[in-house]
C-alpha atoms as a PDB file:
ATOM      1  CA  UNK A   1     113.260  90.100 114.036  1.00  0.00           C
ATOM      2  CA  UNK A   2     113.017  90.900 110.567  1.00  0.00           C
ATOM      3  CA  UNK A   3     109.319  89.902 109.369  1.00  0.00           C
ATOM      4  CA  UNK A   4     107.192  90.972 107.054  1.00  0.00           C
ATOM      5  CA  UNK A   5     105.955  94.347 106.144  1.00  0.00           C
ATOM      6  CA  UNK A   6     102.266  94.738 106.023  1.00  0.00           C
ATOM      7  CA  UNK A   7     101.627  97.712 103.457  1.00  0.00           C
ATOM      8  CA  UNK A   8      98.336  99.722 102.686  1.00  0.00           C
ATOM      9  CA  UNK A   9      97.455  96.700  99.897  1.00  0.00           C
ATOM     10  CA  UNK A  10      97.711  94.230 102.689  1.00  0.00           C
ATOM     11  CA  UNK A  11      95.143  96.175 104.951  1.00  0.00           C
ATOM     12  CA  UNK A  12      93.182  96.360 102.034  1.00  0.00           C
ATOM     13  CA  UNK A  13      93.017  92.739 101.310  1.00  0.00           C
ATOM     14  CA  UNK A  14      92.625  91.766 104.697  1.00  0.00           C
ATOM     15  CA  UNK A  15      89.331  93.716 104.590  1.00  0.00           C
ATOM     16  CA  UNK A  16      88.377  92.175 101.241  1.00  0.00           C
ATOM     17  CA  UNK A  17      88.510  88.746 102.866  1.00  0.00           C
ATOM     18  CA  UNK A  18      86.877  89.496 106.267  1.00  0.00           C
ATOM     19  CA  UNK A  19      84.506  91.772 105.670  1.00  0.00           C
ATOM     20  CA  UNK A  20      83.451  91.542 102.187  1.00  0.00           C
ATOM     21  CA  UNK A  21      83.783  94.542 100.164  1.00  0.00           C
ATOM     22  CA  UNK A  22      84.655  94.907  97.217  1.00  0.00           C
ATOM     23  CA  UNK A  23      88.527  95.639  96.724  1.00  0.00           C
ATOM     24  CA  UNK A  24      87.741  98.726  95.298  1.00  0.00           C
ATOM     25  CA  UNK A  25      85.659  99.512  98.061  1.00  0.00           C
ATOM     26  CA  UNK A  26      87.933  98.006 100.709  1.00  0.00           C
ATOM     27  CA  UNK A  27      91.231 100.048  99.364  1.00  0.00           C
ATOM     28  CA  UNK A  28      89.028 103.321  99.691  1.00  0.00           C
ATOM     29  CA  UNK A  29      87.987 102.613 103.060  1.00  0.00           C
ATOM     30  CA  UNK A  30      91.793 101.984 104.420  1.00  0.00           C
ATOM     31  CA  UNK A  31      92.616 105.319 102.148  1.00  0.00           C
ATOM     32  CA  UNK A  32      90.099 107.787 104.390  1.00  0.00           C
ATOM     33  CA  UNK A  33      91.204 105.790 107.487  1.00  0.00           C
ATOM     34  CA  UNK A  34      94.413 106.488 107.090  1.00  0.00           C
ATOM     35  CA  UNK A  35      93.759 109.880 105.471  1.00  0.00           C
ATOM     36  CA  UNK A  36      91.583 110.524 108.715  1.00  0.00           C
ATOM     37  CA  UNK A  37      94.388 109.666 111.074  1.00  0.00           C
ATOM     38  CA  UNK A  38      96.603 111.376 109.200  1.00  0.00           C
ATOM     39  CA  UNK A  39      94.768 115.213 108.846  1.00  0.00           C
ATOM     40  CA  UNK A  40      93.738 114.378 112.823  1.00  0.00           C
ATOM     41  CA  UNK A  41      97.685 114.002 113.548  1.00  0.00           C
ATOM     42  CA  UNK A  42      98.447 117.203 110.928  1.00  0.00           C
ATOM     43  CA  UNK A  43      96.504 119.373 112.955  1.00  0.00           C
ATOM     44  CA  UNK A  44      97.942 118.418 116.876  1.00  0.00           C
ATOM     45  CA  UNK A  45      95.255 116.031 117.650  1.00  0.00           C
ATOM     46  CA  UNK A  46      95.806 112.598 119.223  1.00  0.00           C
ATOM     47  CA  UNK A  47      94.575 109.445 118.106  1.00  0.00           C
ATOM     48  CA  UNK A  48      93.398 106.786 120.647  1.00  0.00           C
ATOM     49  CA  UNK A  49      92.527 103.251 119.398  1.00  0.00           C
ATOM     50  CA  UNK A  50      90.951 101.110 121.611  1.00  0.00           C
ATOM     51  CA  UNK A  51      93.134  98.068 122.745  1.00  0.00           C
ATOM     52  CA  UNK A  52      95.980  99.198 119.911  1.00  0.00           C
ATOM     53  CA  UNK A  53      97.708 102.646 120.991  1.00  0.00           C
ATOM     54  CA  UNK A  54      97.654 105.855 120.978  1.00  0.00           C
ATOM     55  CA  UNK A  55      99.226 108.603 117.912  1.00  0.00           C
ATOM     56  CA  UNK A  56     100.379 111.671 120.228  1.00  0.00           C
ATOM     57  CA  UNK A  57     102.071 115.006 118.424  1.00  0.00           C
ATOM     58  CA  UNK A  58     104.774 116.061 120.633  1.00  0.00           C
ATOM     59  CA  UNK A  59     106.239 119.579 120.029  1.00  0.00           C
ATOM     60  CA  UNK A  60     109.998 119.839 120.532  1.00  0.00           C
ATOM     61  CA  UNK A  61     111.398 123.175 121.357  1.00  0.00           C
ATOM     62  CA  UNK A  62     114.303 124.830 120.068  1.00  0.00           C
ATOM     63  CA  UNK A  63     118.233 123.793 121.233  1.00  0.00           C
ATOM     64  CA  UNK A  64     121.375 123.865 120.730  1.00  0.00           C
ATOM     65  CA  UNK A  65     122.779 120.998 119.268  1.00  0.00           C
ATOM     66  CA  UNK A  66     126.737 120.621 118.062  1.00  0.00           C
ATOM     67  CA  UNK A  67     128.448 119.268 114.901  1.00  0.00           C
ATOM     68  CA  UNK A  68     129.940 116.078 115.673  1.00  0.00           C
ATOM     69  CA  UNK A  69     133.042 116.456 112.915  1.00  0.00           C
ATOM     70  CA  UNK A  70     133.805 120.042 113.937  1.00  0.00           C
ATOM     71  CA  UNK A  71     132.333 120.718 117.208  1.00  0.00           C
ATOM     72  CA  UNK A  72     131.014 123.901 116.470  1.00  0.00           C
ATOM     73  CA  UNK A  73     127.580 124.619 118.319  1.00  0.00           C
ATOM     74  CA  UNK A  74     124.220 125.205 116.069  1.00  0.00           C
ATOM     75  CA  UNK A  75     120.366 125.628 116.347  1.00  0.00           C
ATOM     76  CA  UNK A  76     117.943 123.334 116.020  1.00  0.00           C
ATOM     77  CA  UNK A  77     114.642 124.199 115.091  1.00  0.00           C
ATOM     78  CA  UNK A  78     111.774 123.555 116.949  1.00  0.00           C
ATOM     79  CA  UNK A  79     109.500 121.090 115.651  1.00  0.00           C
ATOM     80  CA  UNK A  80     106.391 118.473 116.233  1.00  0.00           C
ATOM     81  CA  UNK A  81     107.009 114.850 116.535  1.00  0.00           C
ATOM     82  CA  UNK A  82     104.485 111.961 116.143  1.00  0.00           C
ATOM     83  CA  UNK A  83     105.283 109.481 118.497  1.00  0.00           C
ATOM     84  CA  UNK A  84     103.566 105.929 119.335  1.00  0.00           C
ATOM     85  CA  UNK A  85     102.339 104.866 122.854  1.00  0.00           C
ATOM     86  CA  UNK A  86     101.530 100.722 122.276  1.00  0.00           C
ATOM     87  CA  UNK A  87      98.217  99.860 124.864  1.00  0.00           C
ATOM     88  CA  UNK A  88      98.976  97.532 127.495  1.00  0.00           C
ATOM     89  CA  UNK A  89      96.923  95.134 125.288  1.00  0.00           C
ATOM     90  CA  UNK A  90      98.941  95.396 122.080  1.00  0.00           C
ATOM     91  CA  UNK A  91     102.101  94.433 124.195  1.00  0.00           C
ATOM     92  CA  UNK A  92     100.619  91.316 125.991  1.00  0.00           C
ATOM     93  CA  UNK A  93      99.691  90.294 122.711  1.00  0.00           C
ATOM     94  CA  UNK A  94     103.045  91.161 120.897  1.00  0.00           C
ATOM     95  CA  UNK A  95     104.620  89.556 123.820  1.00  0.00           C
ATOM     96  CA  UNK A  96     102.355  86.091 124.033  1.00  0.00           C
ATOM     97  CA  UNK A  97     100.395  87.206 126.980  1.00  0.00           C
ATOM     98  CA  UNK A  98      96.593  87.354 127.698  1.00  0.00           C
ATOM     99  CA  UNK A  99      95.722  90.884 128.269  1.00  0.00           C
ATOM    100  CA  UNK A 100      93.943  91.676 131.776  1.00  0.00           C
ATOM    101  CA  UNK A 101      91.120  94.526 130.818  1.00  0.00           C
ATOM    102  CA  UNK A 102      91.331  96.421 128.073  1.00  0.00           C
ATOM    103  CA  UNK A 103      93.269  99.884 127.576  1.00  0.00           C
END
């Protein structure tokens, strides 16, 4: 499953060629819409798109965890997470399907 990797100049072209903007204008707009997500994520909220997924900071508490070479038993910090949640319309469409409603 190895396929291409779409990058931030990708996005940016993409818009260049479907909505008509400028490139300048179309790599700014990716840059605060990413920069948006980003500081929304940074400060524990989560991010719902429409028929894409949702961005959801987790917070993981502290445990014990153990050294797998020596055994020996140490702390791990707690910490936040971002994790991923696909919409059921994102997977019918990864997976060839036609999406009933939207999520």
């Amino acid at each position: 499953m190895a396929g291409k990797t779409v990058t931030r100049a990708d996005l940016s072209e993409a818009v260049y060629q479907k909505v008509g903007l400028s490139r300048t204008e179309s790599a700014e707009l990716v840059e605060r819409v990413l920069g948006e997500i980003c500081d929304s994520l940074a400060s524990g909220e989560t991010v719902k798109l429409s028929s894409f997924g949702s961005f959801i900071v987790r917070s993981k508490g502290e445990r014990v965890g153990r050294n797998p070479k020596t055994g020996i038993e140490v702390p791990i910090n707690p910490r936040h997470v971002m994790v991923f949640k696909p919409s059921n319309v994102l997977k019918a469409h990864i997976n060839g399907e036609v999406a009933s409603g939207e999520d």
